[in-house]
Protein backbone atom coordinates (compact mmCIF):
# COMPACT_ATOMS: atom_id res chain seq x y z
CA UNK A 1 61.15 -6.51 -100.91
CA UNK A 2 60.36 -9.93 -102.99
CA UNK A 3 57.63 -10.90 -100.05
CA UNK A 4 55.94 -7.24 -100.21
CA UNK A 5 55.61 -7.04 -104.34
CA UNK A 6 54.60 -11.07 -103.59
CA UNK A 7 51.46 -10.12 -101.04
CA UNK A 8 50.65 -6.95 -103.01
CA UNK A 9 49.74 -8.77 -106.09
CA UNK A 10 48.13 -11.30 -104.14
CA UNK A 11 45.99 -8.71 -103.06
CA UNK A 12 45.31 -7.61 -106.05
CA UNK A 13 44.33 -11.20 -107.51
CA UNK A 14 42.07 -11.81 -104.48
CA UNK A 15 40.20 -8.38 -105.00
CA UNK A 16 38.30 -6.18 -107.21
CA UNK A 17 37.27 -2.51 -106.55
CA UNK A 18 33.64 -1.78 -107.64
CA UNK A 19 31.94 2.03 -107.40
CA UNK A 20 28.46 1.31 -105.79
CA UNK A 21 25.65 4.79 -106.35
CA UNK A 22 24.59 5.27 -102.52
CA UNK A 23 20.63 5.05 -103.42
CA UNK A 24 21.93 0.89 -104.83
CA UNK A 25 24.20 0.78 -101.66
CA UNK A 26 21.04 1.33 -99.36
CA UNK A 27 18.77 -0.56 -101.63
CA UNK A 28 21.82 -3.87 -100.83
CA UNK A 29 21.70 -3.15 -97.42
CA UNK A 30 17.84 -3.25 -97.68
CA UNK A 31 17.77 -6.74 -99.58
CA UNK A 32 20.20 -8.29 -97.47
CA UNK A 33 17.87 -7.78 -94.20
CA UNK A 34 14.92 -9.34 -95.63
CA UNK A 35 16.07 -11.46 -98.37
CA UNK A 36 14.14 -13.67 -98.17
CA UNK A 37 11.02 -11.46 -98.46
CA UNK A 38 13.12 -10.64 -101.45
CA UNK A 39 12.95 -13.86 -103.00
CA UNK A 40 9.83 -14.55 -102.05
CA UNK A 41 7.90 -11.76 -103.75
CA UNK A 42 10.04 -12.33 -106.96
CA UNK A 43 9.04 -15.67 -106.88
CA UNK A 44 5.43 -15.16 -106.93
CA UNK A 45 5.62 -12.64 -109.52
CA UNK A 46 7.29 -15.07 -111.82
CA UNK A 47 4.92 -17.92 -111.11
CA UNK A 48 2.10 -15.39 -111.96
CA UNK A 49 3.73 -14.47 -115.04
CA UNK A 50 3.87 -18.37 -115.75
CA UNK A 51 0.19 -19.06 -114.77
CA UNK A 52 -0.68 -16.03 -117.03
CA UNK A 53 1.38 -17.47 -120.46
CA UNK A 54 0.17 -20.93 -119.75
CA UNK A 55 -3.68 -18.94 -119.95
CA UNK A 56 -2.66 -17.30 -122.74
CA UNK A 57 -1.90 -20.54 -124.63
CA UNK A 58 -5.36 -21.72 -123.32
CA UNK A 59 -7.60 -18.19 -123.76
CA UNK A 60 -5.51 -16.37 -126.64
CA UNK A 61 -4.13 -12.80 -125.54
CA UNK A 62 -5.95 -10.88 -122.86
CA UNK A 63 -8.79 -7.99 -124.56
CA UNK A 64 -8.60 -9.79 -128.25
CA UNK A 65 -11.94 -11.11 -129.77
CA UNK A 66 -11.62 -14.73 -131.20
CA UNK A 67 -13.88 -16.38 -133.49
CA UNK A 68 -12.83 -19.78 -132.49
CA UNK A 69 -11.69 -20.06 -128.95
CA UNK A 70 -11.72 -23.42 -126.37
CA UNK A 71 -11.32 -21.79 -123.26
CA UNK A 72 -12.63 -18.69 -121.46
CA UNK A 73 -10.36 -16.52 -118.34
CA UNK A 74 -11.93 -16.91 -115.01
CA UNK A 75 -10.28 -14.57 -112.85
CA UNK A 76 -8.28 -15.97 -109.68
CA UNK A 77 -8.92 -17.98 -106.66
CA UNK A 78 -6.98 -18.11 -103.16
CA UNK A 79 -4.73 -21.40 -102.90
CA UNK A 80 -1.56 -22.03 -101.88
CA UNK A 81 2.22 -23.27 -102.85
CA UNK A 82 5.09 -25.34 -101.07
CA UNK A 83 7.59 -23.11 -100.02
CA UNK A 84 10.53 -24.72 -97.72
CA UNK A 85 8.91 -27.04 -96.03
CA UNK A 86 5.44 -25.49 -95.59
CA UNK A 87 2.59 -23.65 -97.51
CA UNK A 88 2.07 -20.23 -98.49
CA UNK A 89 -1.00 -18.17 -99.85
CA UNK A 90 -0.79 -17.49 -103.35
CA UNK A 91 -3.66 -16.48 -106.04
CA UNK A 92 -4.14 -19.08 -108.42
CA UNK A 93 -5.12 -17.71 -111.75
CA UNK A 94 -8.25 -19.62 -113.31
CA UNK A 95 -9.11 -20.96 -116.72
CA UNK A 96 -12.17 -22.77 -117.93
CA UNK A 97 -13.47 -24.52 -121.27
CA UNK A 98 -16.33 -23.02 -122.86
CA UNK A 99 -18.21 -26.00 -121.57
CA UNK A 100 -17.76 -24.30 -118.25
CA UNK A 101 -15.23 -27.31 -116.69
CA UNK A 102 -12.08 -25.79 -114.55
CA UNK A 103 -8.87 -25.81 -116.52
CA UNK A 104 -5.31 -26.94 -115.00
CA UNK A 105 -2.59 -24.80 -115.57
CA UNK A 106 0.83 -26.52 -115.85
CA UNK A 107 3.08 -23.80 -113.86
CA UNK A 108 0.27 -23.64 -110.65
CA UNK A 109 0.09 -27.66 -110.73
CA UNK A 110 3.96 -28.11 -110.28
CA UNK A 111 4.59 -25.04 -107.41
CA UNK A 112 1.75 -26.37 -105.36
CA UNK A 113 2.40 -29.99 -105.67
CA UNK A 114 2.91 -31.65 -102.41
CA UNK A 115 5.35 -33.81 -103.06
CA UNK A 116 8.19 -31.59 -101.77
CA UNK A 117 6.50 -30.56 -98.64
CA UNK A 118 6.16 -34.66 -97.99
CA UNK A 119 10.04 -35.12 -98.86
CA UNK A 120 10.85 -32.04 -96.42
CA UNK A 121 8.59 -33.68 -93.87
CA UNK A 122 10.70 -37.08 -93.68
CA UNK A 123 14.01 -35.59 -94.11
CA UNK A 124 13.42 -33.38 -91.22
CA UNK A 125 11.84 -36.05 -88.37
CA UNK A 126 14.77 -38.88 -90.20
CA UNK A 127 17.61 -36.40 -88.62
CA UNK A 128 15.96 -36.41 -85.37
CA UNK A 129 14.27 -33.34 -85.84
CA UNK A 130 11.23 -33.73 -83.26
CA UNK A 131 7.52 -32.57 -84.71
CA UNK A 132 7.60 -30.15 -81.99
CA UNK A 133 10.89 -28.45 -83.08
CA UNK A 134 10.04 -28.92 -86.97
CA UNK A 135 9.04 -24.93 -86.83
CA UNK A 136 12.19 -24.36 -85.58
CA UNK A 137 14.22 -25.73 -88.39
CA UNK A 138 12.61 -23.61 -91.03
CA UNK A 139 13.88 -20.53 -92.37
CA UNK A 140 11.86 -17.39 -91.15
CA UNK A 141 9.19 -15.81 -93.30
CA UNK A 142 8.74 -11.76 -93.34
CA UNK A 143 6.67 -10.19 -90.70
CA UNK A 144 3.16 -10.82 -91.23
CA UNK A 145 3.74 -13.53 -94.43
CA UNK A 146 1.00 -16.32 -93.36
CA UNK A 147 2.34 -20.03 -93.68
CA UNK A 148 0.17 -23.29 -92.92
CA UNK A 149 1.07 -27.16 -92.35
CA UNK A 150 4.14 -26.83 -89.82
CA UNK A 151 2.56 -26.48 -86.58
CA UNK A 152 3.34 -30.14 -84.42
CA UNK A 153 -0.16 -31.30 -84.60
CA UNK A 154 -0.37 -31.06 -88.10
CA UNK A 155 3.43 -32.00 -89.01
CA UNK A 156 1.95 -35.20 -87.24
CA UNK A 157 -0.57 -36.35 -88.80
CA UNK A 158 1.46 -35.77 -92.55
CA UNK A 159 4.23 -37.59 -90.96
CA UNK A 160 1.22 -40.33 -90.27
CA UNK A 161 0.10 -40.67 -93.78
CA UNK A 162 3.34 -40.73 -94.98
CA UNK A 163 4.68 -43.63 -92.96
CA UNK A 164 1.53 -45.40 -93.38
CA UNK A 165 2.17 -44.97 -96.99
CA UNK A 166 5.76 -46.26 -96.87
CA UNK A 167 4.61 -49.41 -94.68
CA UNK A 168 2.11 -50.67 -97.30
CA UNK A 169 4.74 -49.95 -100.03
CA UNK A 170 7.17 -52.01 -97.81
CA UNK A 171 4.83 -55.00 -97.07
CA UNK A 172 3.23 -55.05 -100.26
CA UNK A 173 6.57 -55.17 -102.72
CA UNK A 174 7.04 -57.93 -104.73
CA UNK A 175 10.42 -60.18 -104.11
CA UNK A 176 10.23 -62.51 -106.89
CA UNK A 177 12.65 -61.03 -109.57
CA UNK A 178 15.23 -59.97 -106.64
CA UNK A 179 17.02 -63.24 -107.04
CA UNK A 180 17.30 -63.60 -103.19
CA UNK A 181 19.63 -66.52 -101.84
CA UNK A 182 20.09 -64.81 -98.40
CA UNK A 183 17.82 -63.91 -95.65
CA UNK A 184 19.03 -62.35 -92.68
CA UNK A 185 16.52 -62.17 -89.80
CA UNK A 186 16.49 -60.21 -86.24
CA UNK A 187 14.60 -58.52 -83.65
CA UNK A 188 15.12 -54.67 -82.18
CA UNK A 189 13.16 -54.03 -78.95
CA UNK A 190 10.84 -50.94 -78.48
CA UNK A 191 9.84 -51.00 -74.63
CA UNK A 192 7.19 -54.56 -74.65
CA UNK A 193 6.89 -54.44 -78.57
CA UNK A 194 8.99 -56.74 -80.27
CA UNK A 195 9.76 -56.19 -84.04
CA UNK A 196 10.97 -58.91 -86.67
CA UNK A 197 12.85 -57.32 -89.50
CA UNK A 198 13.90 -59.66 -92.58
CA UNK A 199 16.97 -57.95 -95.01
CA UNK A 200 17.52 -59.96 -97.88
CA UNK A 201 20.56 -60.52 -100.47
CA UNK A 202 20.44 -60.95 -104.19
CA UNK A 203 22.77 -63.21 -105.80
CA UNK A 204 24.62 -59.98 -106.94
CA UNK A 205 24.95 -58.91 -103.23
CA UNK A 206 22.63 -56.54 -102.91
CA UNK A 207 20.52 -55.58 -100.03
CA UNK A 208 16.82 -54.93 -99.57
CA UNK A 209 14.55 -54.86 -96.83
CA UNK A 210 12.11 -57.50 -97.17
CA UNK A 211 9.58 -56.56 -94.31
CA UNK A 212 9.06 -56.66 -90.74
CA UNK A 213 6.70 -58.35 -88.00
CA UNK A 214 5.28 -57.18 -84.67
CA UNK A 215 4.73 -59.06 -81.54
CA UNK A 216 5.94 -59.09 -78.05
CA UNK A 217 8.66 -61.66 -78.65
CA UNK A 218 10.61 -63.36 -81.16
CA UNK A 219 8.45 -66.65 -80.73
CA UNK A 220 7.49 -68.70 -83.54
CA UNK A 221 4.42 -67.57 -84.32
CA UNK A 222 5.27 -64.34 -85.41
CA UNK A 223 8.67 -65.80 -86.86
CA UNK A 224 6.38 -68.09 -89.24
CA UNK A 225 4.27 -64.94 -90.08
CA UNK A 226 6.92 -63.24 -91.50
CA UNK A 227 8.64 -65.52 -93.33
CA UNK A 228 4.62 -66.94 -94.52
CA UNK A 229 4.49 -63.54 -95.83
CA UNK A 230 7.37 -63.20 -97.79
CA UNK A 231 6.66 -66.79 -99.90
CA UNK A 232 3.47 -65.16 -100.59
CA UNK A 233 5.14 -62.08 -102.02
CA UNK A 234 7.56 -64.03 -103.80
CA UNK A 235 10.62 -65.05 -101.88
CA UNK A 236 11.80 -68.31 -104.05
CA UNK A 237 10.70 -71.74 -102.94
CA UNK A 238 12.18 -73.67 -105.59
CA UNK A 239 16.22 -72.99 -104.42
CA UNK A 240 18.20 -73.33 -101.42
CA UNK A 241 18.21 -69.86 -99.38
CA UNK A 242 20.57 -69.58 -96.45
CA UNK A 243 18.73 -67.81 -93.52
CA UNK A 244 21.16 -66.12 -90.52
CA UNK A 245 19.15 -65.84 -87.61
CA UNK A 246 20.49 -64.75 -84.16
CA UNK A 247 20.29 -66.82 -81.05
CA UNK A 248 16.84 -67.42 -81.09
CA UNK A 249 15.28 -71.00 -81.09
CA UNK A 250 12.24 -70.00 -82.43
CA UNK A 251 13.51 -68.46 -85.32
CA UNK A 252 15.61 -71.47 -86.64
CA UNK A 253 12.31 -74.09 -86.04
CA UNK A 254 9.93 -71.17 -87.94
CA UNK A 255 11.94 -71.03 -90.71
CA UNK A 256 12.71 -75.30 -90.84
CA UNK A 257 9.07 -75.53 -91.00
CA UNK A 258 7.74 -72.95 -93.12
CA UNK A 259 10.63 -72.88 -95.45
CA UNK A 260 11.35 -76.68 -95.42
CA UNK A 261 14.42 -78.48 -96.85
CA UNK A 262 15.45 -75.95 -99.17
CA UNK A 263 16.87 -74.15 -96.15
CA UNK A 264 20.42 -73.47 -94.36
CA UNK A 265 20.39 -71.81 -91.24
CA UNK A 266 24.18 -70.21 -89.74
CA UNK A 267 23.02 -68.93 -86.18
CA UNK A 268 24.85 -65.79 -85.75
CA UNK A 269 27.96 -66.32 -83.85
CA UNK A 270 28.22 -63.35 -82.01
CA UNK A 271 24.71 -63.93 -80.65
CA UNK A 272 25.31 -67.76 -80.05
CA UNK A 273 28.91 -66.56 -77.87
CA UNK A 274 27.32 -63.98 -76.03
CA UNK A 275 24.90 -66.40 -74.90
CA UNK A 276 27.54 -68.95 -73.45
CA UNK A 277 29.10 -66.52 -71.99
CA UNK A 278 26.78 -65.52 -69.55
CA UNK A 279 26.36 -68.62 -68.09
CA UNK A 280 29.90 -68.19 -66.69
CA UNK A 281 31.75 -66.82 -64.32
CA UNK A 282 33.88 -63.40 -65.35
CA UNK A 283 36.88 -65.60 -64.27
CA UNK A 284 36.11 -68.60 -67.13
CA UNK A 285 35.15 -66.51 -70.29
CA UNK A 286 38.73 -65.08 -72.03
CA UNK A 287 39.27 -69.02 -72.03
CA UNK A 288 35.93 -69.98 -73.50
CA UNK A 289 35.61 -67.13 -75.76
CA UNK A 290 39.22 -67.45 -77.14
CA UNK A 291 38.81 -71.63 -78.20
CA UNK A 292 35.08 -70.63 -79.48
CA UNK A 293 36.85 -68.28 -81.40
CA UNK A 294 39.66 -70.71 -82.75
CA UNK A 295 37.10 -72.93 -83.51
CA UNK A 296 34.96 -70.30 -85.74
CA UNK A 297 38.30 -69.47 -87.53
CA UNK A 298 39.17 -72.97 -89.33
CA UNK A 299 38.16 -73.32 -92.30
CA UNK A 300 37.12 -76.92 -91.81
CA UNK A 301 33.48 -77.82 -90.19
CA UNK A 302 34.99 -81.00 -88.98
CA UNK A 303 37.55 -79.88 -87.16
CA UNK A 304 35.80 -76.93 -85.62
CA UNK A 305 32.57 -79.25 -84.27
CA UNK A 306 35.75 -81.76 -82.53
CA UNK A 307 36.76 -78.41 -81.04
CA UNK A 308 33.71 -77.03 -80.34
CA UNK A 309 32.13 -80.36 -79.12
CA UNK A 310 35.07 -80.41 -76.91
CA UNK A 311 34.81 -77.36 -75.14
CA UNK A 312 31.07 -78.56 -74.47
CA UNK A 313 32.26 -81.89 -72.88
CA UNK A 314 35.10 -79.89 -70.67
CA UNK A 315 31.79 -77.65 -69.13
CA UNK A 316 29.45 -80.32 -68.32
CA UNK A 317 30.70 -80.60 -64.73
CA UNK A 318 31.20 -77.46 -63.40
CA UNK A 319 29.02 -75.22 -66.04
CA UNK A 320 26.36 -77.16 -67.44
CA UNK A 321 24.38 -74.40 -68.21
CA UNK A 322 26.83 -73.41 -70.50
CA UNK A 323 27.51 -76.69 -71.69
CA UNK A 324 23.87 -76.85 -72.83
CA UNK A 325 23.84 -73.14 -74.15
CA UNK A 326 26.82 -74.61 -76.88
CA UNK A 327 25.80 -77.50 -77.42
CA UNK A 328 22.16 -76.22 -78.57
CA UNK A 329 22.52 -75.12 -82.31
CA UNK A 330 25.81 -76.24 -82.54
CA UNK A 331 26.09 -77.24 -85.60
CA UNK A 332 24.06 -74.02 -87.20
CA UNK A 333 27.00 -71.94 -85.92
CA UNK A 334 28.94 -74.12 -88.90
CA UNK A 335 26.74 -73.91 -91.89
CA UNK A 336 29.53 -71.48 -93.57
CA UNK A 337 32.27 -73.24 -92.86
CA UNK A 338 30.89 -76.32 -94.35
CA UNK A 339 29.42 -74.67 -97.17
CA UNK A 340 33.37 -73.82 -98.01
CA UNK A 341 32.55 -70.03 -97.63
CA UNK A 342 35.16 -68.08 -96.07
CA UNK A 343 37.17 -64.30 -96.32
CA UNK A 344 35.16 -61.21 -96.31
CA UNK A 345 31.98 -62.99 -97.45
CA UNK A 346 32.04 -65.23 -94.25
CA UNK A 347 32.98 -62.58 -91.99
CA UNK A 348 29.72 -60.81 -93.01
CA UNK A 349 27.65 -63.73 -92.67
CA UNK A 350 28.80 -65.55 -90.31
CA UNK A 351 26.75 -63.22 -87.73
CA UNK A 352 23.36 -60.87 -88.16
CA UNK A 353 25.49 -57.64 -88.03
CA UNK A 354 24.33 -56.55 -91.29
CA UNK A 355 20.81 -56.32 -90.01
CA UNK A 356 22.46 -54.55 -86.82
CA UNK A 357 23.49 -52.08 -88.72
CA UNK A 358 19.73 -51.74 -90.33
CA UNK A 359 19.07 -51.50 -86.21
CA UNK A 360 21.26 -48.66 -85.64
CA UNK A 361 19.89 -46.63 -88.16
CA UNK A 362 16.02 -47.45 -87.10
CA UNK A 363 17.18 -46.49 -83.49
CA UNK A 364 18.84 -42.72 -84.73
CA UNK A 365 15.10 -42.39 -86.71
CA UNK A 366 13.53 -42.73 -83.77
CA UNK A 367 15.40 -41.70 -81.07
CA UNK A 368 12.95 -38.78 -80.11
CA UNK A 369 9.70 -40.90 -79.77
CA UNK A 370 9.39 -41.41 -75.77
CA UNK A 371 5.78 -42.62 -76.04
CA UNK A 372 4.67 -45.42 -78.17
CA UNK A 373 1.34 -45.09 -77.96
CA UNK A 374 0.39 -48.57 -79.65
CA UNK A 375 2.03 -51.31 -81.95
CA UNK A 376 0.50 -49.71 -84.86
CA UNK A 377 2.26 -46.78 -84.26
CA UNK A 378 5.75 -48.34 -83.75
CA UNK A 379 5.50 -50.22 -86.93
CA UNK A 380 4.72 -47.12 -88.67
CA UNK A 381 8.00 -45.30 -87.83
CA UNK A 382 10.11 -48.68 -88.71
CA UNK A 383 8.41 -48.91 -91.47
CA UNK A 384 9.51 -45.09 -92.69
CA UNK A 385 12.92 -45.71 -91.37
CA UNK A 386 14.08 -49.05 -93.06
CA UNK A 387 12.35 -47.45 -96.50
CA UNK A 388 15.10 -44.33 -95.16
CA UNK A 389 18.02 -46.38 -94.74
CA UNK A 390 17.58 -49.04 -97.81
CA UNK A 391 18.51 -45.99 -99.59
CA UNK A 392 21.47 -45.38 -98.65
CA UNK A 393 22.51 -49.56 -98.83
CA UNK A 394 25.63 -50.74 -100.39
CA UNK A 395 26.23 -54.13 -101.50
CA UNK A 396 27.20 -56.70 -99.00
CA UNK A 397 30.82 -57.06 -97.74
CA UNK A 398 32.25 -59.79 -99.79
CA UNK A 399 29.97 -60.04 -102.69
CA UNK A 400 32.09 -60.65 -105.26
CA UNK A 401 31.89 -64.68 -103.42
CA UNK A 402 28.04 -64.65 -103.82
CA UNK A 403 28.39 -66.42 -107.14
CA UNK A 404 30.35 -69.45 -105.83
CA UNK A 405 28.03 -69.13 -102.45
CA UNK A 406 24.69 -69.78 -105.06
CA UNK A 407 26.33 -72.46 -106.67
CA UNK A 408 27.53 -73.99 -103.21
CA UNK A 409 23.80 -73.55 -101.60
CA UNK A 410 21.89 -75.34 -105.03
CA UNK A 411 24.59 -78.35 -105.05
CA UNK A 412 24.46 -79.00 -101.72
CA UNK A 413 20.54 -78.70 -101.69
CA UNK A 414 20.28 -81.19 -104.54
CA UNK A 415 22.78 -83.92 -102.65
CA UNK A 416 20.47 -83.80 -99.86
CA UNK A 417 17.50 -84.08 -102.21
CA UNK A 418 19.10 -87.13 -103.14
CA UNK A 419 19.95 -88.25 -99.82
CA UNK A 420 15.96 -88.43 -98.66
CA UNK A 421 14.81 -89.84 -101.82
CA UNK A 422 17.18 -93.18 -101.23
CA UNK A 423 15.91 -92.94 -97.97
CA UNK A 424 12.75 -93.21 -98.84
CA UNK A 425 13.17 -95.49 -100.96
């Protein structure tokens, strides 16, 4: 009896009885097929009611004689307002000075900037959205409501200017006041384009995306024109920087000579492992992986080169290609743990997966491109979807360390300062 009154009153909470007239009741039903038609006619009659007040304050009431007046009422003109992610026809009510010179009014100038449409535009093709199937995500309009700018060719071309846009925003920035002390650098493969992307971070661990290189490899060449580019934009000469870099000779020689002796270089572990690796036999790499491992975990450089150095002399017989593959770089695979940096903040720098991440999120923008039709193109796109991701950065794994990490990096810089001058003296 208890459980009955219980669920009665429930039902009484979760409810209310409303007496709807039959003419409303159809008039609902009406509204609720074409709601949006709804809205959409309510919306221009608002704006047009808007356009008309901000006239008024321009013109004076509509039919009154004034002695004194600055502006005249010009009728209307056909234009158009963003609406969802495309444009719609709208009459645009007119206004001009008594010199004759067309008058802006406020309310028109903000529904037909746009700025939203362009927003729309990336948020779309960023969640994969092709610009073939960017119709498809849009609400319908009414029967017979015309709409521009969301057919594929034309989604295109916006999407075009837009990342072309973002690119020079993203190679023109200027780095100087970022306080960078950390440069991560790596390549991501399109087909037989080859892309150099640099992520910096601040001394307060914070990420941005410094900019990005094309060529068909990651040779020195294009290595040294990236990192060229970001000293001219302001990337700090004057202090040690510590630049992870993956496996890649060239990178490690582009940035000793461009950056010079302000520079540490940790090659990324995981890279530097995987390389090894491969030059064995499926039957010799838990062994070799597990003491490279043991090395990378001590938290003393000295005792992890004996190690590592080691392991190198053990595979000079039977895997010398391996041997080599170690041996090359060695020491780079160090710089942390001789810089004293360990926990969380070594973890996350010891290798370039910060940057892999950045990867990962270029390869979901892009996933639906199956041509590249030319490098141009390609950086484009990258250049749209790093500006994308940097967004949505959060400071770097282990920041809270990046204070003792700067003051490591600028006393160890200035013992080695000293260290050439007596030798050149």
């Amino acid at each position: 009896m208890r459980n009955s009154a219980r669920k009665l009153a429930d039902d009484r909470v979760g409810s209310v009885a409303v007496q709807i007239p039959l003419p409303l009741l159809g008039a609902l039903g009406a509204a609720e097929n074409a709601f949006f038609s709804l809205c959409l006619n309510a919306g221009r009659e608002v704006l047009t009611a808007m356009m008309e007040q901000d006239r008024t304050e321009l013109c004076g009431p509509k039919g009154k004689r004034l002695g004194e007046r600055a502006a005249v009422r010009a009728g209307s003109a056909p234009s158009e307002v963003t609406l969802g992610g495309r444009r719609i026809p709208m009459r645009r009510l007119r206004a001009r000075s008594i010199e004759g010179r067309e008058l802006a009014l406020g309310s028109f100038q903000f529904a037909s900037n746009r700025d939203p449409l362009d927003r729309f535009t990336l948020a779309t093709i960023s969640r994969g959205v092709s610009t073939r199937g960017y119709q498809e995500v849009l609400e319908e309009l009414p029967t017979g409501e015309p709409e521009r700018s969301m057919s594929r060719t034309t989604v295109s071309r916006r999407f075009a200017a837009l990342s072309s846009e973002h690119l020079r925003e993203l190679l023109s920035r200027p780095l100087a006041g970022l306080d960078l002390r950390v440069v991560l650098i790596d390549g991501i493969v399109f087909h037989d384009h080859t892309v150099l992307i640099a992520l910096g971070v601040a001394a307060d661990g914070r990420k941005h995306v410094l900019g990005l290189r094309e060529g068909a490899t990651e040779n020195a060449t294009v290595a040294r024109a990236l990192i060229a580019d970001l000293i001219e934009r302001g990337l700090p000469t004057d202090r040690a920087v510590l630049f992870v870099v993956d496996g890649s000779k060239a990178l490690s020689k582009a940035v000793t000579e461009v950056f010079g002796p302000l520079a540490l270089i940790q090659r990324c572990q995981v890279h530097k492992m995987r390389n090894v690796l491969e030059h064995l036999p499926e039957a010799a790499r838990p062994r070799v992986r597990r003491l490279m491992r043991d090395a990378w975990r001590l938290g003393n450089a000295k005792q992890a080169e004996r190690k590592l150095r080691a392991l190198v002399g053990g595979l000079e017989r039977d895997h010398p290609g391996a041997a080599k593959s170690l041996g090359e770089g060695l020491l780079e695979t160090l710089t942390l743990q001789r810089l004293g940096v360990g926990g969380a903040l070594y973890q996350t720098l010891r290798t370039t997966n910060p940057i892999e991440n950045l990867n990962g999120r270029i390869n979901a923008f892009t996933r639906n491109v199956t041509h590249w039709r030319d490098g141009a193109m390609l950086v484009r796109w990258l250049g749209a979807a790093v500006l994308r991701a940097e967004a949505g950065f959060r400071r770097l794994r282990g920041h809270r360390d990046m204070i003792r990490l700067v003051a490591t990096l600028d006393r160890t810089i200035k013992t080695k300062s000293l260290d050439l001058s007596r030798e050149a003296a």
